[in-house]
PDB file of N, CA and C in Angstrom:
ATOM      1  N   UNK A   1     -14.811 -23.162   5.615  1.00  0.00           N
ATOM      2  CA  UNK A   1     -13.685 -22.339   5.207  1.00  0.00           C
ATOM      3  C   UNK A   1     -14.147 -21.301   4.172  1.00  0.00           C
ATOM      4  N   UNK A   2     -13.820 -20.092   4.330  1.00  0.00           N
ATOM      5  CA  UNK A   2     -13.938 -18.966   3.259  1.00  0.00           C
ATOM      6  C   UNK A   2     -13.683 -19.401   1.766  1.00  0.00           C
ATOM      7  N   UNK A   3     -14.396 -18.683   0.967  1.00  0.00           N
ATOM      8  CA  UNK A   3     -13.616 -18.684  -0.371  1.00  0.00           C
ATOM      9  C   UNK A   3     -13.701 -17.681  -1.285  1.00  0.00           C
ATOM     10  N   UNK A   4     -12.334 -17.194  -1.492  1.00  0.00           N
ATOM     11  CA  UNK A   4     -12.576 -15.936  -2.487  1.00  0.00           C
ATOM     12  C   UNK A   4     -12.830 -16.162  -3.611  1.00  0.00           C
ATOM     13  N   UNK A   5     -13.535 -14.832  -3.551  1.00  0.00           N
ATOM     14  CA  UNK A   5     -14.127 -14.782  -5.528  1.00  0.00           C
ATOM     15  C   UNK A   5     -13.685 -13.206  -5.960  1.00  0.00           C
ATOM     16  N   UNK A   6     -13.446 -13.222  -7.391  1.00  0.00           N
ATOM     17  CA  UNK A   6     -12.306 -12.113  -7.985  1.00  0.00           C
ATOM     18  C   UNK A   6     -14.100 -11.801  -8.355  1.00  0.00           C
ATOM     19  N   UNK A   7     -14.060 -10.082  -8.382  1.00  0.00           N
ATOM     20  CA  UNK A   7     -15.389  -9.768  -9.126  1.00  0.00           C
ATOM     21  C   UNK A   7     -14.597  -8.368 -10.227  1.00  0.00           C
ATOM     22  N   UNK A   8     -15.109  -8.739 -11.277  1.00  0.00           N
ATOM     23  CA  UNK A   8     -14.177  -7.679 -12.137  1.00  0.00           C
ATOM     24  C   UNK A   8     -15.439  -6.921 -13.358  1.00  0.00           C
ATOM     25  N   UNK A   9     -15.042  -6.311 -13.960  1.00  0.00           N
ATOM     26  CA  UNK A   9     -15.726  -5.033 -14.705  1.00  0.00           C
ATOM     27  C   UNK A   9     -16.537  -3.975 -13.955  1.00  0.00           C
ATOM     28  N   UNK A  10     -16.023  -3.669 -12.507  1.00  0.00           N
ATOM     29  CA  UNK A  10     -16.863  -2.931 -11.570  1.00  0.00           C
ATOM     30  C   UNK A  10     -16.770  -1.489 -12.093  1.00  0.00           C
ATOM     31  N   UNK A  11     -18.184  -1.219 -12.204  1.00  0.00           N
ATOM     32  CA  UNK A  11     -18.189   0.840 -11.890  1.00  0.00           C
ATOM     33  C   UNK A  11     -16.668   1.122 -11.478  1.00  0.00           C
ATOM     34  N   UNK A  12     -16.168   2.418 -11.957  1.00  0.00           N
ATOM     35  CA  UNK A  12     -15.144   2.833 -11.013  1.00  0.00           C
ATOM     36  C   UNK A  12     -15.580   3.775  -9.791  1.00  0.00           C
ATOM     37  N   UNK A  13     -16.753   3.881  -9.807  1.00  0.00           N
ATOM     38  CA  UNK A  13     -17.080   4.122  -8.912  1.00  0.00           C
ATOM     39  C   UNK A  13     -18.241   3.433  -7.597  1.00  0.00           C
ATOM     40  N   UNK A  14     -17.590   2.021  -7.539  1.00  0.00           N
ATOM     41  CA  UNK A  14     -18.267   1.172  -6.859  1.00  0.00           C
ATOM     42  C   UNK A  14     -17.492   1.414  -5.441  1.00  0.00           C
ATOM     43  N   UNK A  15     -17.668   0.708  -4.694  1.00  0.00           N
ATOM     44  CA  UNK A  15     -17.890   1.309  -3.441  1.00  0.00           C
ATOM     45  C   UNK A  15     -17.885  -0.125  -2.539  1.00  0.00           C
ATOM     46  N   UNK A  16     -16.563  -0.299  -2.044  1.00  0.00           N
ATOM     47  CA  UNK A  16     -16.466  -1.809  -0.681  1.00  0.00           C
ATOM     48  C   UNK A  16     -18.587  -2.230   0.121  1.00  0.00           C
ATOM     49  N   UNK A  17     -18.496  -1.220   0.775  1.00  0.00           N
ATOM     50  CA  UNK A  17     -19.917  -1.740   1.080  1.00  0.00           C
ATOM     51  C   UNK A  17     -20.701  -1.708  -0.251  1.00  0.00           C
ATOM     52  N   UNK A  18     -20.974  -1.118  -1.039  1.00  0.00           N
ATOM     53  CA  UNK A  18     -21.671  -2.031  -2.477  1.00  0.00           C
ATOM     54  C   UNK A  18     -21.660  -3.282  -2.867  1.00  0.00           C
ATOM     55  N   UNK A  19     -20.645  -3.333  -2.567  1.00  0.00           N
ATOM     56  CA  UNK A  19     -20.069  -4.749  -3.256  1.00  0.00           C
ATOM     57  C   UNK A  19     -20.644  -5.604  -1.928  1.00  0.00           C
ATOM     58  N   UNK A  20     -20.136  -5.416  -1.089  1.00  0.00           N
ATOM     59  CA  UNK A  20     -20.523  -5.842   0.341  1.00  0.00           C
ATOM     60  C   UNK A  20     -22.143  -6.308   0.627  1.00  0.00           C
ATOM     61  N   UNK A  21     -22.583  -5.314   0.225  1.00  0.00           N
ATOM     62  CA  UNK A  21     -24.524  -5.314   0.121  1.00  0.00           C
ATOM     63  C   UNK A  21     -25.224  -6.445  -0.956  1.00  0.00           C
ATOM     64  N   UNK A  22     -24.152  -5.882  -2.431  1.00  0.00           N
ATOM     65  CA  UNK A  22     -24.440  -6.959  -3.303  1.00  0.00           C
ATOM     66  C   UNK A  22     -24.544  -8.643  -2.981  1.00  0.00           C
ATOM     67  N   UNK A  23     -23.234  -8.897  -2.026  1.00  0.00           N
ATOM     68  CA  UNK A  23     -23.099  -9.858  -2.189  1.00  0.00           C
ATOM     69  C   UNK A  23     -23.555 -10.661  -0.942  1.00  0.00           C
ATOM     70  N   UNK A  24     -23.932  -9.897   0.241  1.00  0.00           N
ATOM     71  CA  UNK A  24     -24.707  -9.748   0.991  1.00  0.00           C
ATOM     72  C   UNK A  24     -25.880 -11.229   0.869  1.00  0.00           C
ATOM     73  N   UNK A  25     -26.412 -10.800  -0.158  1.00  0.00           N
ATOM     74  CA  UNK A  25     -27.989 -11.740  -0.655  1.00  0.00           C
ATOM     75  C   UNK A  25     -27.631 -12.848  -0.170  1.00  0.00           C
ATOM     76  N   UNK A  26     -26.753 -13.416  -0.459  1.00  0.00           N
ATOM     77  CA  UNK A  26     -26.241 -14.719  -1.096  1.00  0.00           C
ATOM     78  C   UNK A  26     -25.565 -15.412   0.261  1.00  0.00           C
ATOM     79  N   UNK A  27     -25.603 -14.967   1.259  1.00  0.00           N
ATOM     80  CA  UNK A  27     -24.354 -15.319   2.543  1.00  0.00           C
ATOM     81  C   UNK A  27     -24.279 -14.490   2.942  1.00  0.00           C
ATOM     82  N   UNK A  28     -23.332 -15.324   3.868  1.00  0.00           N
ATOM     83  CA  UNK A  28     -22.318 -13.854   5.039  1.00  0.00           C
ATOM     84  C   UNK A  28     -21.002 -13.638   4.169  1.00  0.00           C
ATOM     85  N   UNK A  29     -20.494 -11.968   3.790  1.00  0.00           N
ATOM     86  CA  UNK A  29     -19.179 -11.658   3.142  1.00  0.00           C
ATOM     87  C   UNK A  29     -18.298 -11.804   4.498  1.00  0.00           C
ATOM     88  N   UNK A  30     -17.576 -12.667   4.315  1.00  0.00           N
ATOM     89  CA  UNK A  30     -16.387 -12.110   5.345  1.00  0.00           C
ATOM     90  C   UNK A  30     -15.437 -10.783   4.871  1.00  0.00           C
ATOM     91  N   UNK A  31     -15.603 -11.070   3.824  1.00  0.00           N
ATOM     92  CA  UNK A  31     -14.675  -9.154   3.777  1.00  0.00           C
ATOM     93  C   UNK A  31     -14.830  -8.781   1.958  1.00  0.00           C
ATOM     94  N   UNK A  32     -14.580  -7.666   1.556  1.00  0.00           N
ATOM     95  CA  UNK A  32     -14.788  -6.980   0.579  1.00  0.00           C
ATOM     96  C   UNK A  32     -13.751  -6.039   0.075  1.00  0.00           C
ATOM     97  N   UNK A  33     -13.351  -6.289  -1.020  1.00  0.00           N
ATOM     98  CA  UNK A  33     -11.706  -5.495  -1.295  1.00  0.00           C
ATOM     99  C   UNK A  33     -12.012  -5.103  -2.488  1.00  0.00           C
ATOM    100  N   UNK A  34     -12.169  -3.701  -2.848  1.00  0.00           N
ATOM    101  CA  UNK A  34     -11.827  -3.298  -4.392  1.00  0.00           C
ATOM    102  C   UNK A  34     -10.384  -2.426  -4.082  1.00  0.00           C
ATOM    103  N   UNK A  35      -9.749  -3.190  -5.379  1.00  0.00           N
ATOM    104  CA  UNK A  35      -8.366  -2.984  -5.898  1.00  0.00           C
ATOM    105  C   UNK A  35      -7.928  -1.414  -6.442  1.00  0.00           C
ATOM    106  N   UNK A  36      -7.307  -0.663  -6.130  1.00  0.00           N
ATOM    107  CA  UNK A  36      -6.925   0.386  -6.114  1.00  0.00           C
ATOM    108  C   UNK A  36      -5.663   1.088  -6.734  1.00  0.00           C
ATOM    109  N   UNK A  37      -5.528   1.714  -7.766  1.00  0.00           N
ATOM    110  CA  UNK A  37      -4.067   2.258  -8.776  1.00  0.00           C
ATOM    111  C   UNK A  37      -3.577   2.985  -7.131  1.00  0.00           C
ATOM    112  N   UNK A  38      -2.077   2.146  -7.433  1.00  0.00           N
ATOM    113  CA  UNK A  38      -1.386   3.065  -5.777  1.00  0.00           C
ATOM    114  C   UNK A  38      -0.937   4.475  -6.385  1.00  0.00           C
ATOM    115  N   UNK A  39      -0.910   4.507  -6.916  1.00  0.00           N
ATOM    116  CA  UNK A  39      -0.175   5.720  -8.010  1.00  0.00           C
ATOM    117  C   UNK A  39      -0.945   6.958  -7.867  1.00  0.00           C
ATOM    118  N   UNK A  40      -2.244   6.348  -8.891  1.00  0.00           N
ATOM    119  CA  UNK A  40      -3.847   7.537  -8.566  1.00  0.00           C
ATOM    120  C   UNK A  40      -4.114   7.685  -7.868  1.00  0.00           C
ATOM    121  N   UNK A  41      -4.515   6.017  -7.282  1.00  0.00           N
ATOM    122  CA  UNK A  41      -5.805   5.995  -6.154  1.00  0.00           C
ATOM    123  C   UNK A  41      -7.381   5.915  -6.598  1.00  0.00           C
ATOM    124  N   UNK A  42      -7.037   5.406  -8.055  1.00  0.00           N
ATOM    125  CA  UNK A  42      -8.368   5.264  -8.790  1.00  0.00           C
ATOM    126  C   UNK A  42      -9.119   4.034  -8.680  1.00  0.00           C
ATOM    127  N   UNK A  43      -9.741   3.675  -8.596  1.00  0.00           N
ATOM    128  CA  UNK A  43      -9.945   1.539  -8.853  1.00  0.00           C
ATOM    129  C   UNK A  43      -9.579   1.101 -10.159  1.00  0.00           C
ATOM    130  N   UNK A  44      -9.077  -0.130  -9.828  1.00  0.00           N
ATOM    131  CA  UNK A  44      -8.743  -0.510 -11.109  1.00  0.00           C
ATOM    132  C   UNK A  44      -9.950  -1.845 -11.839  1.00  0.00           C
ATOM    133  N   UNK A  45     -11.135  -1.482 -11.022  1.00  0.00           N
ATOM    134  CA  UNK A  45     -12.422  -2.189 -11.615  1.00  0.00           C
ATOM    135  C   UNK A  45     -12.359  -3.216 -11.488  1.00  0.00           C
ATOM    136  N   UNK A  46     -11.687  -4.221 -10.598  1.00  0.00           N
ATOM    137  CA  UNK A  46     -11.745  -4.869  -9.886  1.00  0.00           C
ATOM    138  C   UNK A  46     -11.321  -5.321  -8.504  1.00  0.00           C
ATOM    139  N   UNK A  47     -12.217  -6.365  -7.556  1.00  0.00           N
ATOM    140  CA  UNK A  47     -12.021  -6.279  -6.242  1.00  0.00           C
ATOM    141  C   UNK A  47     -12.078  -7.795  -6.244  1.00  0.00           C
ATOM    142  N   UNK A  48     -12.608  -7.913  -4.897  1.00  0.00           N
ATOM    143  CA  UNK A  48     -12.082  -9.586  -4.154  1.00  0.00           C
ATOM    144  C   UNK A  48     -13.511  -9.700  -3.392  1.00  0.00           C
ATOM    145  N   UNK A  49     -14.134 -10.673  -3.065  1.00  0.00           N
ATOM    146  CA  UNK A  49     -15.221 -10.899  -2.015  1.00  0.00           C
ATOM    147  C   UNK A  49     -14.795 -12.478  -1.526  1.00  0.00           C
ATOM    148  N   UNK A  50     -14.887 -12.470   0.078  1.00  0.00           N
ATOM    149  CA  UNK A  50     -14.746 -13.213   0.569  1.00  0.00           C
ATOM    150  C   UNK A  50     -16.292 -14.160   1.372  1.00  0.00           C
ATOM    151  N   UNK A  51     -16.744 -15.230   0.911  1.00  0.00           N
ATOM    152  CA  UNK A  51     -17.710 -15.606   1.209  1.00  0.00           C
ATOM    153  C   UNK A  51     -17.624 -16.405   2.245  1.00  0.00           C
ATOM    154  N   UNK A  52     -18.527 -17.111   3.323  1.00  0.00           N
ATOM    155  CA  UNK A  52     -17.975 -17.840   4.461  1.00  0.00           C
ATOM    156  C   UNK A  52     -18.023 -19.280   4.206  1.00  0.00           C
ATOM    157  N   UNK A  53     -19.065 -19.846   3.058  1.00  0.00           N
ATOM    158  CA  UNK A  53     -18.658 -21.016   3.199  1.00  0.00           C
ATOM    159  C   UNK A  53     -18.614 -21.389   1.021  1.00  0.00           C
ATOM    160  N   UNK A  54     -18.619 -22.501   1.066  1.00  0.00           N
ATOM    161  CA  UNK A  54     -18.408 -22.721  -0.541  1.00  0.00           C
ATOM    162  C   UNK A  54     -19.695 -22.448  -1.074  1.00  0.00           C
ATOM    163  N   UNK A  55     -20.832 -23.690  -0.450  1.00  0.00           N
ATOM    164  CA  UNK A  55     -22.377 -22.868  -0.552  1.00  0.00           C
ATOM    165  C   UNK A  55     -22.411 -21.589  -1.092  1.00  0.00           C
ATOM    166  N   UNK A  56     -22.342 -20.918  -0.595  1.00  0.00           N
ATOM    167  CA  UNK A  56     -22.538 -19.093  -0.537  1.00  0.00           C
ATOM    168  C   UNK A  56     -21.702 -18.624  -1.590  1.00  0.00           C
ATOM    169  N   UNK A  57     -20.104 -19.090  -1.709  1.00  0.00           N
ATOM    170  CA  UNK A  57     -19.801 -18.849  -2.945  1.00  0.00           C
ATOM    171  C   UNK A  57     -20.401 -19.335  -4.146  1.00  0.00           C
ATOM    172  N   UNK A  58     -20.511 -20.462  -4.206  1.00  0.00           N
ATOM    173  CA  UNK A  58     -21.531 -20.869  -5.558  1.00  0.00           C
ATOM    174  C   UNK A  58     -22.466 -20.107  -6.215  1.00  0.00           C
ATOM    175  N   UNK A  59     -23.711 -20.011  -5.174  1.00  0.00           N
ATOM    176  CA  UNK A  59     -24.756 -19.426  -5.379  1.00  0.00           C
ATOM    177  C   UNK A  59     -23.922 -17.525  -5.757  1.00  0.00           C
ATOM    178  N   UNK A  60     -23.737 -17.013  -5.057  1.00  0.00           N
ATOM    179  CA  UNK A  60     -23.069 -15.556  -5.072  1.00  0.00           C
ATOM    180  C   UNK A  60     -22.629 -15.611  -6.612  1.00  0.00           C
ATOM    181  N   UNK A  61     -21.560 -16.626  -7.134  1.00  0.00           N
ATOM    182  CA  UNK A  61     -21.593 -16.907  -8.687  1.00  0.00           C
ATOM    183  C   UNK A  61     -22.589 -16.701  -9.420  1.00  0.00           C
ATOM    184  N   UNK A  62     -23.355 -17.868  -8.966  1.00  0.00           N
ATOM    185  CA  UNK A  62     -24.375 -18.341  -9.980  1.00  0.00           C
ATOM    186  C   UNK A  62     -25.410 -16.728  -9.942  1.00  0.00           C
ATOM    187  N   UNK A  63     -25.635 -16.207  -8.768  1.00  0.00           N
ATOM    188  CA  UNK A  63     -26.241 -14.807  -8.787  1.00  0.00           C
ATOM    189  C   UNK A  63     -25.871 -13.780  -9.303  1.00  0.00           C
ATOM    190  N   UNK A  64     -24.636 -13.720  -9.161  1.00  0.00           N
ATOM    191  CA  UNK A  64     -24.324 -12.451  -9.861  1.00  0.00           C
ATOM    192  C   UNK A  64     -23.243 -12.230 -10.929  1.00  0.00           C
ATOM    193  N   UNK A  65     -22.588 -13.254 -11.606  1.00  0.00           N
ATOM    194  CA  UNK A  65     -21.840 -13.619 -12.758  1.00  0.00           C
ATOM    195  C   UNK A  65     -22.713 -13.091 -14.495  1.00  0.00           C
ATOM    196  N   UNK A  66     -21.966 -12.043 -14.834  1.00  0.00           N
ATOM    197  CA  UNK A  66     -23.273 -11.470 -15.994  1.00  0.00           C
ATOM    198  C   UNK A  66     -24.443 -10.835 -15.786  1.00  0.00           C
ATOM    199  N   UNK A  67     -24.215 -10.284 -14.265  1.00  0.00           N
ATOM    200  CA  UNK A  67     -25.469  -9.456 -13.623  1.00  0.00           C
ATOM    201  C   UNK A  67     -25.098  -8.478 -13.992  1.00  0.00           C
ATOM    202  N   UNK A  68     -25.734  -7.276 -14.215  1.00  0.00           N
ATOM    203  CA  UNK A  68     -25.380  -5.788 -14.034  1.00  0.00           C
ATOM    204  C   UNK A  68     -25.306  -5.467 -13.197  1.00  0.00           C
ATOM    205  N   UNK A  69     -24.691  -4.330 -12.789  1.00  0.00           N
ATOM    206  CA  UNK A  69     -24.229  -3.840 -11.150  1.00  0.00           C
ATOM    207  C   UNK A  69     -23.890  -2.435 -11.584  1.00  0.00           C
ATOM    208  N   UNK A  70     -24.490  -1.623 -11.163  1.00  0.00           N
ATOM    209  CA  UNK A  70     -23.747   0.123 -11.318  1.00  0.00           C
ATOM    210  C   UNK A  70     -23.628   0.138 -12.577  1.00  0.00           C
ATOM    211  N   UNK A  71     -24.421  -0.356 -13.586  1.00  0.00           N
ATOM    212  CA  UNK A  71     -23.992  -0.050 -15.176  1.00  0.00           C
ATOM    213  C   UNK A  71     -23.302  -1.025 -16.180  1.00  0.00           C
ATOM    214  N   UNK A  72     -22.302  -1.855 -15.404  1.00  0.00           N
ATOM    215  CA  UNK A  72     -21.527  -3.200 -15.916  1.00  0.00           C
ATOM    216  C   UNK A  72     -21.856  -4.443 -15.526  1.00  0.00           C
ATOM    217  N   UNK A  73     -21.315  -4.828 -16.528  1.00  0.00           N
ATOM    218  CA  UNK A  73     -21.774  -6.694 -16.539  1.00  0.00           C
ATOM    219  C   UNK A  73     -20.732  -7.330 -15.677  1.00  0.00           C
ATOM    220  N   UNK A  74     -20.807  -7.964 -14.020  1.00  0.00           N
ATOM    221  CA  UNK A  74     -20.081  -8.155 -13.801  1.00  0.00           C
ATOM    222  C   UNK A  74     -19.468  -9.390 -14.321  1.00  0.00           C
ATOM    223  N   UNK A  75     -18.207  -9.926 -14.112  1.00  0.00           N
ATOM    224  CA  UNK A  75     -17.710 -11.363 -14.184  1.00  0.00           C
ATOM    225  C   UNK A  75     -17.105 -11.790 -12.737  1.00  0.00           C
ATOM    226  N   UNK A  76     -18.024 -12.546 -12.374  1.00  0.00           N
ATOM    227  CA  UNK A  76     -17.666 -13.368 -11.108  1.00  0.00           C
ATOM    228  C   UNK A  76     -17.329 -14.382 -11.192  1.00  0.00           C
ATOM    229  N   UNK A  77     -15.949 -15.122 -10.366  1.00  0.00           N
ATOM    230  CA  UNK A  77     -15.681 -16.286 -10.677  1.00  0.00           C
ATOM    231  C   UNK A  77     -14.491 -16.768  -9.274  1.00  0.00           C
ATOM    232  N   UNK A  78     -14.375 -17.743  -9.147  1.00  0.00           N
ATOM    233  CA  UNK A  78     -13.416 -18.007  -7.597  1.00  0.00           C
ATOM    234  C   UNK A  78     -12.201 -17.924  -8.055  1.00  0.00           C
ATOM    235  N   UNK A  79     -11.151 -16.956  -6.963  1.00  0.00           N
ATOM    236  CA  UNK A  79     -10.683 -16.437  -7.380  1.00  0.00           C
ATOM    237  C   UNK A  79      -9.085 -17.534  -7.225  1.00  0.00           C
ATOM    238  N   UNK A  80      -7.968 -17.391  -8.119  1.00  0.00           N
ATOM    239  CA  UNK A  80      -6.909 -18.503  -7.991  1.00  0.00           C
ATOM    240  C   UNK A  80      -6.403 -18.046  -7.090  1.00  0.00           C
ATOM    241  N   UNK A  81      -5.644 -19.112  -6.173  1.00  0.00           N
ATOM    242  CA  UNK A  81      -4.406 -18.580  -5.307  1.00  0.00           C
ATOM    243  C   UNK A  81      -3.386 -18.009  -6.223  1.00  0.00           C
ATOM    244  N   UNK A  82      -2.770 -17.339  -6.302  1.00  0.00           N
ATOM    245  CA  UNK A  82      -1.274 -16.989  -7.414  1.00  0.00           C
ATOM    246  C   UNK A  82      -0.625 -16.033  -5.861  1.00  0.00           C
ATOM    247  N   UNK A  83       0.630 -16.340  -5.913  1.00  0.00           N
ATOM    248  CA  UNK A  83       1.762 -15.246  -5.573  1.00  0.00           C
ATOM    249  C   UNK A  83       2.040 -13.871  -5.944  1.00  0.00           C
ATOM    250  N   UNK A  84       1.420 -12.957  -5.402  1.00  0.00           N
ATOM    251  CA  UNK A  84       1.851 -11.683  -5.590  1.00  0.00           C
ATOM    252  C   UNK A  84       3.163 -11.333  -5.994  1.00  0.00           C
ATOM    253  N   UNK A  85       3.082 -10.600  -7.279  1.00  0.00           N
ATOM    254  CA  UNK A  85       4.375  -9.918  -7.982  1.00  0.00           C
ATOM    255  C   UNK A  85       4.565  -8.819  -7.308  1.00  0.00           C
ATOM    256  N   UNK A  86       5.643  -8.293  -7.387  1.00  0.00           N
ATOM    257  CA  UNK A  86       6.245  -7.055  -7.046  1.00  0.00           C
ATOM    258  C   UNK A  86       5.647  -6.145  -8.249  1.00  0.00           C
ATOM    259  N   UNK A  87       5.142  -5.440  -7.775  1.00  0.00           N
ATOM    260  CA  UNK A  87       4.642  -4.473  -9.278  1.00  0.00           C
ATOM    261  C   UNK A  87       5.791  -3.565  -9.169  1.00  0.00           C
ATOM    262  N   UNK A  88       6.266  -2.901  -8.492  1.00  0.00           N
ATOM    263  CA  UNK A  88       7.680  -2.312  -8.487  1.00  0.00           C
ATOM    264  C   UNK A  88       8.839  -2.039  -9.769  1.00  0.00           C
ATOM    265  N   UNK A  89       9.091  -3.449 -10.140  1.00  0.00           N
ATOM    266  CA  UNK A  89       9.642  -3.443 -11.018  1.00  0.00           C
ATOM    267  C   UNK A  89      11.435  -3.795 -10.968  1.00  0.00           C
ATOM    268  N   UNK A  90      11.012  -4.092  -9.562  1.00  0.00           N
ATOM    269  CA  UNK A  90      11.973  -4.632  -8.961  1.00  0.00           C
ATOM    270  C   UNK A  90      12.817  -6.257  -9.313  1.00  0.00           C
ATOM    271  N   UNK A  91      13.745  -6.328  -9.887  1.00  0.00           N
ATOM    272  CA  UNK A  91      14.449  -7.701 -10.663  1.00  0.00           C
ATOM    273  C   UNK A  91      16.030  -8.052 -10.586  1.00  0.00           C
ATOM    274  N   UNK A  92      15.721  -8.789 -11.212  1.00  0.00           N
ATOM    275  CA  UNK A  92      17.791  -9.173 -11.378  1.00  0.00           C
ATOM    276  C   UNK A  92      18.207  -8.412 -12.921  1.00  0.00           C
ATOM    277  N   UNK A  93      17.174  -8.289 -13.848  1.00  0.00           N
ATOM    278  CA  UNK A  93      17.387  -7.184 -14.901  1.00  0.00           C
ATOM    279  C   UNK A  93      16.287  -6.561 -15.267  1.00  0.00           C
ATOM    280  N   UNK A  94      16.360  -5.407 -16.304  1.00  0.00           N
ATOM    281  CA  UNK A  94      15.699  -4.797 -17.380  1.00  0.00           C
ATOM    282  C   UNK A  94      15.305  -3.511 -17.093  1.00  0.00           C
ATOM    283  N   UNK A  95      15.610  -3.115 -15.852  1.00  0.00           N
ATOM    284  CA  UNK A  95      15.166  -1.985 -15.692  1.00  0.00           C
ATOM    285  C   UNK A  95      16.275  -0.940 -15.777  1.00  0.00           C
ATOM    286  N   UNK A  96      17.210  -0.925 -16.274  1.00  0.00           N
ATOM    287  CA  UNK A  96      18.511  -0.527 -16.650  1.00  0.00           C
ATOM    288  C   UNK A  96      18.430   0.123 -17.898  1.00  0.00           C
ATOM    289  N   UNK A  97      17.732  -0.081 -18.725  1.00  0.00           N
ATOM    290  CA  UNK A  97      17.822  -0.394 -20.523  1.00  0.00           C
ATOM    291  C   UNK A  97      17.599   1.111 -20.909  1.00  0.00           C
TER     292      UNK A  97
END
């Protein structure tokens, strides 16, 4: 089974296959997501990597957690399930005020 890992302090100008290549070493990525301001369209310096098995996530950690990458120290770490918020701002109050 896959397992995601959150990779954060990225270049803002890092790049899905970068990340992809990076993490590459370590396993097969099943997929590669840097996170994006919907607003700008800028990155917001962090993304998602999907590894294929736990193996591969580990090591991918243990490889590149406090590595430099494009200039920054990344922080790699598996990433939590949580429920997506509405960034919207969408509620039962406060946006009234």
């Amino acid at each position: 089974m896959a397992k995601k890992l959150y990779v954060g302090n990225l270049s803002y100008n890092t790049t899905e296959d970068g990340l992809r290549n990076l993490f590459s070493g370590f396993g097969s990525v099943a997929s590669a997501k840097i996170i994006f301001d919907r607003e700008t369209g800028n990155s917001k310096g962090f993304g998602f990597i999907e590894m294929s098995t736990d193996e591969e996530a580990n090591a991918a950690i243990a490889g590149t957690n406090g590595r430099e990458f494009e200039g920054r120290q990344l922080r790699v770490n598996e990433a939590m399930d949580k429920p997506r918020r509405d960034s919207r701002g969408a509620g039962g109050y406060g946006n009234n005020w």
